[in-house]
C-alpha atoms as a PDB file:
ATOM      1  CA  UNK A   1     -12.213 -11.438 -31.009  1.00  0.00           C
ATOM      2  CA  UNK A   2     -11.230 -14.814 -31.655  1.00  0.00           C
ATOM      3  CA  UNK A   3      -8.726 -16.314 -29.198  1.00  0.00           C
ATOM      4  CA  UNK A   4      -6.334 -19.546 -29.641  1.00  0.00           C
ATOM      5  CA  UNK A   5      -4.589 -21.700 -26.385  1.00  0.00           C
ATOM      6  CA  UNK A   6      -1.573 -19.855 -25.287  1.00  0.00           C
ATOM      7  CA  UNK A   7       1.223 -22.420 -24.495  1.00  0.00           C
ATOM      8  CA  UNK A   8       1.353 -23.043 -20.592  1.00  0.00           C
ATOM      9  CA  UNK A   9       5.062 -23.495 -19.994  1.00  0.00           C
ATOM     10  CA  UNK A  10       7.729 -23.872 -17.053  1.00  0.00           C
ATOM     11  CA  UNK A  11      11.446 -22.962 -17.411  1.00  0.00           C
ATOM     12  CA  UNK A  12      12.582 -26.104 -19.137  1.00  0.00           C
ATOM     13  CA  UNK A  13      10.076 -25.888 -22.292  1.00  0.00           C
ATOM     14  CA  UNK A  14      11.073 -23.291 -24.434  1.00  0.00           C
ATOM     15  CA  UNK A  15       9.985 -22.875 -28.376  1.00  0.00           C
ATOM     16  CA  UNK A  16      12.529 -19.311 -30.034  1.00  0.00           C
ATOM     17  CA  UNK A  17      11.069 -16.365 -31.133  1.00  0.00           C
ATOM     18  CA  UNK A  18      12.257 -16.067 -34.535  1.00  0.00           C
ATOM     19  CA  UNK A  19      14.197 -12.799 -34.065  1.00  0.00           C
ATOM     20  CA  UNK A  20      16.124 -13.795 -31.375  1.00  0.00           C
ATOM     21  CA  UNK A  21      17.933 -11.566 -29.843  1.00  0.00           C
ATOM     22  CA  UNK A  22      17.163  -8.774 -32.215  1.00  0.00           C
ATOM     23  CA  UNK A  23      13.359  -9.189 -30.887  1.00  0.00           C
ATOM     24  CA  UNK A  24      12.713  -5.815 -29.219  1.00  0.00           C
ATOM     25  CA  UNK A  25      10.850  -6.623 -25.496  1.00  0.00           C
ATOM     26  CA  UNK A  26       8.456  -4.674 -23.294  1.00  0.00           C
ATOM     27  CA  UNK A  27       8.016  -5.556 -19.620  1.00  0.00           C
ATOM     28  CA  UNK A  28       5.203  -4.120 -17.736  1.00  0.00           C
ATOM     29  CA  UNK A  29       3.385  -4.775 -14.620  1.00  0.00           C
ATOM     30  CA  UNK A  30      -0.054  -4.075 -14.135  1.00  0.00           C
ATOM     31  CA  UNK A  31      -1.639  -0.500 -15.101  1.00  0.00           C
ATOM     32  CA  UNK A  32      -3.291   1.543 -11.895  1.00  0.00           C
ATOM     33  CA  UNK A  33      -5.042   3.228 -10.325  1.00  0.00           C
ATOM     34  CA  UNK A  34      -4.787   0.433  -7.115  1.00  0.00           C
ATOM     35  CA  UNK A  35      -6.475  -0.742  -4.112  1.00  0.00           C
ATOM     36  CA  UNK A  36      -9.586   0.597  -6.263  1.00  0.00           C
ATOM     37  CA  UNK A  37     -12.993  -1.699  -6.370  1.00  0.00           C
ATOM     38  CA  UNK A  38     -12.937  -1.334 -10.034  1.00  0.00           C
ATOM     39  CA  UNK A  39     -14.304  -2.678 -12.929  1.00  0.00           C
ATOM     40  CA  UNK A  40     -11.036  -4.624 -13.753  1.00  0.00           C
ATOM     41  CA  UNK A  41     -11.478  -7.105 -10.460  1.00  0.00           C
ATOM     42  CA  UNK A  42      -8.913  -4.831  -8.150  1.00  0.00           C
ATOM     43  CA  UNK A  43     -10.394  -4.256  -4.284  1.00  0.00           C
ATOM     44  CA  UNK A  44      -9.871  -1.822  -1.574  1.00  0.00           C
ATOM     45  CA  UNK A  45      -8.431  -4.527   0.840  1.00  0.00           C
ATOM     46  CA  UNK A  46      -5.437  -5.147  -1.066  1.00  0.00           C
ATOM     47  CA  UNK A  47      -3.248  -2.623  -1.687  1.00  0.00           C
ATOM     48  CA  UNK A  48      -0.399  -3.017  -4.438  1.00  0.00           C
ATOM     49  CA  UNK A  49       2.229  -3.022  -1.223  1.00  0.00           C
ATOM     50  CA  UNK A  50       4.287  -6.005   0.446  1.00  0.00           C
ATOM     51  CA  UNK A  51       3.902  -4.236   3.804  1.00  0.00           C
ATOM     52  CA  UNK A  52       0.481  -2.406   4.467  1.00  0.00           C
ATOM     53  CA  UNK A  53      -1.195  -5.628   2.246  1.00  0.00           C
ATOM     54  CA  UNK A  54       0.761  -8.543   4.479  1.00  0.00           C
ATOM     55  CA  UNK A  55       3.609  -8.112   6.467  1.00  0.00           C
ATOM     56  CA  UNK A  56       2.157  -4.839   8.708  1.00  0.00           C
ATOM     57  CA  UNK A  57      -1.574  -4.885   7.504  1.00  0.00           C
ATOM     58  CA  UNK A  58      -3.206  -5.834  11.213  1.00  0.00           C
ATOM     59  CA  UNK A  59      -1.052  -2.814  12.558  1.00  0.00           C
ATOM     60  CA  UNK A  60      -3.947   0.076  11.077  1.00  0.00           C
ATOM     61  CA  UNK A  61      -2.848   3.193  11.306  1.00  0.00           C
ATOM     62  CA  UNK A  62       0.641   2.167  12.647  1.00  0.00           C
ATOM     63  CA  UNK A  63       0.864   0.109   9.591  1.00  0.00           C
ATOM     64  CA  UNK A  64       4.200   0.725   7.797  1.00  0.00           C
ATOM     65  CA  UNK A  65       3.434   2.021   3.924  1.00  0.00           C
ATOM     66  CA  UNK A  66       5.802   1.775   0.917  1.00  0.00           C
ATOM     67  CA  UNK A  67       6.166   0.671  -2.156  1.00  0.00           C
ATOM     68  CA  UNK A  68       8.524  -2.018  -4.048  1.00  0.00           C
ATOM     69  CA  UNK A  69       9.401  -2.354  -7.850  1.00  0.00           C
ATOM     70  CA  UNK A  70       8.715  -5.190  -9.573  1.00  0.00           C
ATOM     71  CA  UNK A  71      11.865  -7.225  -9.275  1.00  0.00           C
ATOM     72  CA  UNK A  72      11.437  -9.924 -11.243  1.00  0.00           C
ATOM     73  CA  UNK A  73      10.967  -8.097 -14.284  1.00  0.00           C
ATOM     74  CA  UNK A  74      13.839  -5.927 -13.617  1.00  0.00           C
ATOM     75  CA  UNK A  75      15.803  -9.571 -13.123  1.00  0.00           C
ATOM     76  CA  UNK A  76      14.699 -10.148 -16.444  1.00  0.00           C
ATOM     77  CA  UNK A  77      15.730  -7.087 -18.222  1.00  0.00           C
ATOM     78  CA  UNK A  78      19.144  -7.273 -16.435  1.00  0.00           C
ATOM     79  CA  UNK A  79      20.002 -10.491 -18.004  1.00  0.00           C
ATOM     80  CA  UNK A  80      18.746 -10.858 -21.575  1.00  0.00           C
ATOM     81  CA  UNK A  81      21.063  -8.641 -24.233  1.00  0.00           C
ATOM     82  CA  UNK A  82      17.920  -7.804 -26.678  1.00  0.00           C
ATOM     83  CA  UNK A  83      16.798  -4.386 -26.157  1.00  0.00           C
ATOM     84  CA  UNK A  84      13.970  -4.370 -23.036  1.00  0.00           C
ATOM     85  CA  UNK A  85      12.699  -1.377 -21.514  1.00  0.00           C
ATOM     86  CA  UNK A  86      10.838  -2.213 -18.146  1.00  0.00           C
ATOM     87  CA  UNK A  87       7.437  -0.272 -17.605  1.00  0.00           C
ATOM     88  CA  UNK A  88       6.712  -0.170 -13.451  1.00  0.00           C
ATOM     89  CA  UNK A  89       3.568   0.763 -12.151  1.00  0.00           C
ATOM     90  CA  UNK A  90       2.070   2.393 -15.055  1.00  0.00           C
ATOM     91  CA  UNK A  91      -1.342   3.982 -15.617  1.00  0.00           C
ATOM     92  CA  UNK A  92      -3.524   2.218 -18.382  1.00  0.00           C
ATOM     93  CA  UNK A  93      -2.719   5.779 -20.592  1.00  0.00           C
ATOM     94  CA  UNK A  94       0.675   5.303 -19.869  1.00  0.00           C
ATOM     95  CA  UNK A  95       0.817   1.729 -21.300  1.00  0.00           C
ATOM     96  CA  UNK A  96      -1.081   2.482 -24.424  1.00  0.00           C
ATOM     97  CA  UNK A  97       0.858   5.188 -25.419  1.00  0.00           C
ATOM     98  CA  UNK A  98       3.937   2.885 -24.770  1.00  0.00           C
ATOM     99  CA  UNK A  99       2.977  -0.111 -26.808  1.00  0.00           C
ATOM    100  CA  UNK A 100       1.234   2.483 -29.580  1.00  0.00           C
ATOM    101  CA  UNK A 101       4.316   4.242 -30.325  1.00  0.00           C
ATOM    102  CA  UNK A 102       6.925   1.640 -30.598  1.00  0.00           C
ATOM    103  CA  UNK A 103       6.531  -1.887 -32.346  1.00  0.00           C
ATOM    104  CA  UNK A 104       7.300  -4.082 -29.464  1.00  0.00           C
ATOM    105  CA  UNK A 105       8.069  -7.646 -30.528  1.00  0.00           C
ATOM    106  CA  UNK A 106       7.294  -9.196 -27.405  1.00  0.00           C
ATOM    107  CA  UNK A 107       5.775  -8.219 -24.589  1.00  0.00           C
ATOM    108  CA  UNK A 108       5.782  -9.387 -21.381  1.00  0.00           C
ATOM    109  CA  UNK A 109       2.772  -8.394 -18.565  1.00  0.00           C
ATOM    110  CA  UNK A 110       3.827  -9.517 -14.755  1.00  0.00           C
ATOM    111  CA  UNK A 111       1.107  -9.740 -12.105  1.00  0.00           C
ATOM    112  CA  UNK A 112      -0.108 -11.214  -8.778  1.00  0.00           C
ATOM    113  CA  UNK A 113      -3.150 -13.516  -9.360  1.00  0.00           C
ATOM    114  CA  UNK A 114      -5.916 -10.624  -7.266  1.00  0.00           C
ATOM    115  CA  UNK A 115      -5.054  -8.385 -11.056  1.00  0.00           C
ATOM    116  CA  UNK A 116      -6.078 -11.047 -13.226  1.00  0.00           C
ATOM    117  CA  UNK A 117      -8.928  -8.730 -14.860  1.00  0.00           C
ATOM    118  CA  UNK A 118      -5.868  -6.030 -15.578  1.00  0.00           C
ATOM    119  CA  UNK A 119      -3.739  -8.924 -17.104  1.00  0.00           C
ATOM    120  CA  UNK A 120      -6.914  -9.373 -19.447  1.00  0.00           C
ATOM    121  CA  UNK A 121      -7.424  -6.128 -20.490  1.00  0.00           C
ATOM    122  CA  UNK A 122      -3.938  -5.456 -21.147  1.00  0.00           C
ATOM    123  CA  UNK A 123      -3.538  -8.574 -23.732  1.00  0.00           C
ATOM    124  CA  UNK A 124      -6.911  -7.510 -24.982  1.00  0.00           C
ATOM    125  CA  UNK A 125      -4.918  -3.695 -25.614  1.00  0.00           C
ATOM    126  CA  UNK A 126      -2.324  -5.661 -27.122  1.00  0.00           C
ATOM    127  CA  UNK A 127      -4.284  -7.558 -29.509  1.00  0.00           C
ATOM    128  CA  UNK A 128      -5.725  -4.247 -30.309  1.00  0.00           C
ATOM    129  CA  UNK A 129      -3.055  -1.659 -30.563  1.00  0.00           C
ATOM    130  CA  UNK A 130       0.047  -4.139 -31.446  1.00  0.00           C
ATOM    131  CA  UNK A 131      -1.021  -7.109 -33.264  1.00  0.00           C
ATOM    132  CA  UNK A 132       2.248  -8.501 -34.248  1.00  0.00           C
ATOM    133  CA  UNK A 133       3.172  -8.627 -30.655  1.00  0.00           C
ATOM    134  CA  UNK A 134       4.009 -11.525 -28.768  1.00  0.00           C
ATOM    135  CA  UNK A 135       2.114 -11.335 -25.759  1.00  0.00           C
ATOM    136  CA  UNK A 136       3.855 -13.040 -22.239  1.00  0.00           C
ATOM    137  CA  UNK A 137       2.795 -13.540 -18.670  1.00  0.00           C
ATOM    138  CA  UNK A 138       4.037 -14.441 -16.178  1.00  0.00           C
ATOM    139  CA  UNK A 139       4.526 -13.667 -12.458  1.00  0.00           C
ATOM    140  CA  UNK A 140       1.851 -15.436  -9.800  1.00  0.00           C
ATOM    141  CA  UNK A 141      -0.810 -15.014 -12.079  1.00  0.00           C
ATOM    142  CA  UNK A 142       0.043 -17.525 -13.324  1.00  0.00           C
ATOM    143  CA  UNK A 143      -0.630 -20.124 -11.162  1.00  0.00           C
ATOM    144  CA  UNK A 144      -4.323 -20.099 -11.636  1.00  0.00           C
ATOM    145  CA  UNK A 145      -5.428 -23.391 -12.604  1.00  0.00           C
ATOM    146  CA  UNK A 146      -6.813 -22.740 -16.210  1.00  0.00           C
ATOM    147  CA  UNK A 147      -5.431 -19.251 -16.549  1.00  0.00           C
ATOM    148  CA  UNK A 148      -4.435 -20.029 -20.252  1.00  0.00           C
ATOM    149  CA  UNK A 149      -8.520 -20.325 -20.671  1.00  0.00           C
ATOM    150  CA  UNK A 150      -9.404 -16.899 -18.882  1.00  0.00           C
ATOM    151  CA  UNK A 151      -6.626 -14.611 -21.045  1.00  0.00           C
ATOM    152  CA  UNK A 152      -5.609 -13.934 -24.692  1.00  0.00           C
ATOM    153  CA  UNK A 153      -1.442 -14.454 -24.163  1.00  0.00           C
ATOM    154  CA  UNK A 154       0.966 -16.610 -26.380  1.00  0.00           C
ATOM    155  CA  UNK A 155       3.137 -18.256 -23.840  1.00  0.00           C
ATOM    156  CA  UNK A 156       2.098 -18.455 -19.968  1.00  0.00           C
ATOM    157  CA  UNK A 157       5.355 -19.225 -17.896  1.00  0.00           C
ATOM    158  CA  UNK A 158       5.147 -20.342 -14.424  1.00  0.00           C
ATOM    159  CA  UNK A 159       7.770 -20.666 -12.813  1.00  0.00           C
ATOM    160  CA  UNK A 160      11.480 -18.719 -13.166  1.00  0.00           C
ATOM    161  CA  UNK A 161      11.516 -16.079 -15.795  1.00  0.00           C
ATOM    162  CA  UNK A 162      15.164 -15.328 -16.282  1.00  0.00           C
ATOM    163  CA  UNK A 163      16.138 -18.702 -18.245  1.00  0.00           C
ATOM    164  CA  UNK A 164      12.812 -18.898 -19.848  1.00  0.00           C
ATOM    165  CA  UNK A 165      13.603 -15.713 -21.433  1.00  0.00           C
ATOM    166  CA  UNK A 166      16.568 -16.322 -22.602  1.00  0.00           C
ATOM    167  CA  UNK A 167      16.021 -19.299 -23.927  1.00  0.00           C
ATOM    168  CA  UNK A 168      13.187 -18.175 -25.666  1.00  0.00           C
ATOM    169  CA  UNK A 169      15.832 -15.402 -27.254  1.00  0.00           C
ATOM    170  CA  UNK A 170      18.226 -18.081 -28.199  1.00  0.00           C
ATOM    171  CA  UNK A 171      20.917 -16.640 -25.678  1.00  0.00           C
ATOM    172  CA  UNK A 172      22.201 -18.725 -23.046  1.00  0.00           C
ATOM    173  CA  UNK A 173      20.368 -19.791 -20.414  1.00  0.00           C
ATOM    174  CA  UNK A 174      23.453 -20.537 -17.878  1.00  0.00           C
ATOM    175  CA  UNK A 175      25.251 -17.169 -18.073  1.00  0.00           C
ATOM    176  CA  UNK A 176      26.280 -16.035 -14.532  1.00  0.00           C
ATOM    177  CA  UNK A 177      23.307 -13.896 -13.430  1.00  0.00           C
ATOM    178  CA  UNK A 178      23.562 -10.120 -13.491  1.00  0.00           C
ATOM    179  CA  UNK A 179      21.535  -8.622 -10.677  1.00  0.00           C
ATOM    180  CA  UNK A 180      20.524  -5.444 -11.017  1.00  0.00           C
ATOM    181  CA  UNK A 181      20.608  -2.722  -8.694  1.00  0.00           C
ATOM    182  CA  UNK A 182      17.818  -2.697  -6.213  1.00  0.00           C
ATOM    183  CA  UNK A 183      16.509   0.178  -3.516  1.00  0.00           C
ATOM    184  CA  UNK A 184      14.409  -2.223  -1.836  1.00  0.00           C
ATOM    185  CA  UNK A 185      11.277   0.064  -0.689  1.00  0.00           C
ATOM    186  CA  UNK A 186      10.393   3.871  -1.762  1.00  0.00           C
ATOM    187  CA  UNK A 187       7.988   6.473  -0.757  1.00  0.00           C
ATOM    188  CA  UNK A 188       8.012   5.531   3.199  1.00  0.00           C
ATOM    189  CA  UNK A 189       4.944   6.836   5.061  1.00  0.00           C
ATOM    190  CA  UNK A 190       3.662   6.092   8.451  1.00  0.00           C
ATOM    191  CA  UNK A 191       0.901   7.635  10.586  1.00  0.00           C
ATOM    192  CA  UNK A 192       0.230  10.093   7.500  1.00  0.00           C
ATOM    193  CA  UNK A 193       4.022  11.436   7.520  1.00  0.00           C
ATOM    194  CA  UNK A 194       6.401  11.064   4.314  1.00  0.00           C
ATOM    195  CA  UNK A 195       9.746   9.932   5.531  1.00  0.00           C
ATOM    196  CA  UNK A 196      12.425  11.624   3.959  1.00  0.00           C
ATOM    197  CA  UNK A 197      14.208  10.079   1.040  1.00  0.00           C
ATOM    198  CA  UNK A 198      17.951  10.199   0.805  1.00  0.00           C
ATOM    199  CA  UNK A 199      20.546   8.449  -1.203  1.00  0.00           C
ATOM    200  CA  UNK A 200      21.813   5.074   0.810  1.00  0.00           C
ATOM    201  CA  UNK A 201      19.259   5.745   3.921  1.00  0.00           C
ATOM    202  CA  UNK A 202      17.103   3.056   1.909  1.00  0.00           C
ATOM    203  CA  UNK A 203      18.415  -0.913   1.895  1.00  0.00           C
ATOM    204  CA  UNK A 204      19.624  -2.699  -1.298  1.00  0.00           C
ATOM    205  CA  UNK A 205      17.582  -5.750  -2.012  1.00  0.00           C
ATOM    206  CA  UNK A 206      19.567  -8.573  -3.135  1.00  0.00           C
ATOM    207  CA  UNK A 207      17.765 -11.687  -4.120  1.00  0.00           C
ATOM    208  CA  UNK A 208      20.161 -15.088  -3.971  1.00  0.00           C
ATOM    209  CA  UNK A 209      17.280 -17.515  -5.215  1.00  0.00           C
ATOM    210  CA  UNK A 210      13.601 -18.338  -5.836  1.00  0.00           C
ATOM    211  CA  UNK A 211      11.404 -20.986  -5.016  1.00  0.00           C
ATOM    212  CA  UNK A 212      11.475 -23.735  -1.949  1.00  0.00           C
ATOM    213  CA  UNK A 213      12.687 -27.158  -1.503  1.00  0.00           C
ATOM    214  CA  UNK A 214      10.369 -28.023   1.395  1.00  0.00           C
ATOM    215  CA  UNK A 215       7.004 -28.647  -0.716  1.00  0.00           C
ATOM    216  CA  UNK A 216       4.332 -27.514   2.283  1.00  0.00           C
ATOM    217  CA  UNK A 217       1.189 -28.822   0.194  1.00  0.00           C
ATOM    218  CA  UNK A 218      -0.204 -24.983   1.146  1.00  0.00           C
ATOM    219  CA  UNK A 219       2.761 -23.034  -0.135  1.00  0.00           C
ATOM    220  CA  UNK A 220       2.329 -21.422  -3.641  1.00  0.00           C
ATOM    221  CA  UNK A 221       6.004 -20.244  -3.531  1.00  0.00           C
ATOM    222  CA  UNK A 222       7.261 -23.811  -3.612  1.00  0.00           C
ATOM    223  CA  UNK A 223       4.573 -25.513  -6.055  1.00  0.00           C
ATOM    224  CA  UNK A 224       5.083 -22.127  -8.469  1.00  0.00           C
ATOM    225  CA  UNK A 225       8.973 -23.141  -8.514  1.00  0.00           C
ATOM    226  CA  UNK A 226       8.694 -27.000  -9.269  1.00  0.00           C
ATOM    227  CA  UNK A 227       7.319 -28.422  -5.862  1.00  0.00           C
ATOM    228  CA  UNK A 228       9.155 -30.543  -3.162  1.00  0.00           C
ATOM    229  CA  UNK A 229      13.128 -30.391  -3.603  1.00  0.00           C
ATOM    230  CA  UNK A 230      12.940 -27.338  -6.389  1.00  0.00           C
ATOM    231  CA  UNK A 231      14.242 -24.072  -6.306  1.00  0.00           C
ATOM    232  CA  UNK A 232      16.892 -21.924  -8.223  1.00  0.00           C
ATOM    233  CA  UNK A 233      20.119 -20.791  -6.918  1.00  0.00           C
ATOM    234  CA  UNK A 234      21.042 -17.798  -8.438  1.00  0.00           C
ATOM    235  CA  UNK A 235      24.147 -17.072  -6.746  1.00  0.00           C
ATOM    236  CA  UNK A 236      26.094 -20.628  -5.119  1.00  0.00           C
ATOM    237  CA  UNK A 237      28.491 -19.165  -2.872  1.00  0.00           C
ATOM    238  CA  UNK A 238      28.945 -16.529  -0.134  1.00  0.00           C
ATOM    239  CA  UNK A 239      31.702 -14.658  -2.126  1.00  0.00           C
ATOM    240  CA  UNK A 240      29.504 -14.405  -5.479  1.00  0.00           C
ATOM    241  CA  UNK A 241      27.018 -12.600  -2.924  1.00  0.00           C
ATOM    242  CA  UNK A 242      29.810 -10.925  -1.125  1.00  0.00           C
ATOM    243  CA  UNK A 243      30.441  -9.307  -4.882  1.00  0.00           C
ATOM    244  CA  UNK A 244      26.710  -8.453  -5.466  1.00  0.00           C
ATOM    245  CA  UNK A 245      26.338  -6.503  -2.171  1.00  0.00           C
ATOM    246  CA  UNK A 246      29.650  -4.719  -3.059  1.00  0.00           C
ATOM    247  CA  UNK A 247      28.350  -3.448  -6.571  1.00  0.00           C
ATOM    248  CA  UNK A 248      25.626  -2.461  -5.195  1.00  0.00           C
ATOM    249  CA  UNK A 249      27.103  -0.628  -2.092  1.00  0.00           C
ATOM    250  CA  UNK A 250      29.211   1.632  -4.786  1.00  0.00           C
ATOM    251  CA  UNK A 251      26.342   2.138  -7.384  1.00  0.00           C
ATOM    252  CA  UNK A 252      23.513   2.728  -4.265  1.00  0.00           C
ATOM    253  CA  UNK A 253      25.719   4.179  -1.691  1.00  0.00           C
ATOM    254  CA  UNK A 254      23.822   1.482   1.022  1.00  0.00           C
ATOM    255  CA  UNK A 255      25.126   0.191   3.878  1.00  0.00           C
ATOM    256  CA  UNK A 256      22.123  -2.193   4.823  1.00  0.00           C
ATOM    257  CA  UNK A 257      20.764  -4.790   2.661  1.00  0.00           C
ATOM    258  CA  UNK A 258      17.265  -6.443   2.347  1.00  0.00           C
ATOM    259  CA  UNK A 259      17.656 -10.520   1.261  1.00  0.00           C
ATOM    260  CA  UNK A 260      14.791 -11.201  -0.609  1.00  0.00           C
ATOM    261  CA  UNK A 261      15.243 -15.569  -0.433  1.00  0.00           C
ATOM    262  CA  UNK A 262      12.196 -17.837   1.655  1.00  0.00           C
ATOM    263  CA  UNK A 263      15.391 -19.929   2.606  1.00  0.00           C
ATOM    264  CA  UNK A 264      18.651 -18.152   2.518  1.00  0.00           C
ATOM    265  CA  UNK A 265      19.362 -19.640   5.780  1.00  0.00           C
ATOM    266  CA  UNK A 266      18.602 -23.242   4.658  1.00  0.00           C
ATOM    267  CA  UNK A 267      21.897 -22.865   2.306  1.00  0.00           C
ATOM    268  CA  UNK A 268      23.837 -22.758   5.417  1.00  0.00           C
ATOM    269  CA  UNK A 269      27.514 -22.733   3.492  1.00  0.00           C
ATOM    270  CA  UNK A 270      26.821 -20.179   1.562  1.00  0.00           C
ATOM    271  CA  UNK A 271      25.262 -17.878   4.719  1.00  0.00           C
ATOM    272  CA  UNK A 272      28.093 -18.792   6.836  1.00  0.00           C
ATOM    273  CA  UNK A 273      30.330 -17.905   4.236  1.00  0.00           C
ATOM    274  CA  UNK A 274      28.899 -14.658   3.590  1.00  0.00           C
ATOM    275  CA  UNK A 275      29.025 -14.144   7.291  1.00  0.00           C
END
């Protein structure tokens, strides 16, 4: 199939699709199965979880297992006004039969740099089954040095995906930021046992920015955001996150919240504030 250079873009470069916010969007993580030596690059060792993959994964058996959504994506969808449906963890079935049956404008594909091969094979799908798409990624994938060279996409965005978005929808990019409602982990296991799931026994997550401002030359979170003295505030002051975690407490019944921010304490007005 022949191929052309997807544009390699960050936040601030932006060409409009020419429906604009009439364009009809898919977002879609990676298909599964997981933590599968497969033919589309996935391994064993790493697990599609935040815990059992990093944060717990030299505990073994006493590792703690869940899984998260996709947030960013989700981010997205929350705050762009063209009709987006978000498609989380599907199988590859599942996404054919989703981008076969409707005629999807754009669509996005989100994905952490060890599913590279899945990102491939989805644009390669897309090409296929829904030519007239637009075809987007984004997510850490996109980092790779040459990625636009190793995948079929139209645009490859590093860097924040809510303003890219709407700027690339012609709606504007400095509208307050509607975050959307969040259980921050689901299907708990440990040991073998399925903890039990009830309404508000799971924390919100609540995400107040991205990126980092310090620039640690081995950090892909800050050099993915714009490098030394970078980031994006989503929310400036303790009472706009105040608000958040009080939408959220009505629409999730929580009482504990998960902050999902490398440096929340680094803003130290707005944390004392909140405080």
């Amino acid at each position: 199939m022949e191929t052309h250079a997807p544009s390699v873009t960050r936040s601030s470069h932006v060409e409009r699709h020419p429906k604009g916010k009439q364009a009809r969007i898919l977002l879609s993580s990676v298909f599964g199965p997981y933590a599968r030596d497969d033919e589309f690059g996935s391994r064993s060792i790493n697990p599609m979880e935040l815990y059992h993959n990093q944060v717990t994964r030299a505990q073994g058996s006493f590792s703690l297992r869940m899984f998260h959504r996709s947030w960013g994506i989700m981010l997205i969808q929350a705050n762009i006004s063209a009709p987006c449906t978000v498609l989380d963890f599907p199988t590859r079935k599942d996404f054919e039969r989703e981008i076969t049956a409707h005629p999807y404008d754009v669509i996005g594909i989100s994905s952490i740099i060890v599913n590279l091969a899945k990102v491939r094979e989805m644009c390669r799908m897309i090409r296929k089954l829904s030519p007239n798409s637009t075809i987007v990624v984004g997510g850490h994938v996109a980092a790779i040095p040459g990625v636009d060279k190793m995948i079929d996409a139209d645009h490859i965005v590093r860097g924040e995906g809510v303003s890219w978005m709407r700027r690339y929808l012609g709606e504007d990019e400095n509208a307050p930021i509607r975050h959307p409602a969040i259980v921050s982990g689901m299907r708990t296991r440990i040991m073998g046992v399925r903890l039990p799931e009830r309404k508000g026994a799971t924390a919100a997550t609540i995400i107040p920015s991205v990126g980092c401002p310090m620039g640690c030359n081995f950090c892909t979170t800050s050099a993915f955001f714009g490098g030394k003295g970078n980031f994006v505030n989503f929310f400036e002051s303790g009472d706009e996150l105040f608000e958040v975690m009080q939408q959220m407490e009505t629409e999730l019944k929580v009482q504990s919240f998960f902050v999902m921010d490398e440096n929340f304490l680094l803003h130290r007005e707005r944390a004392m504030r909140l405080l």
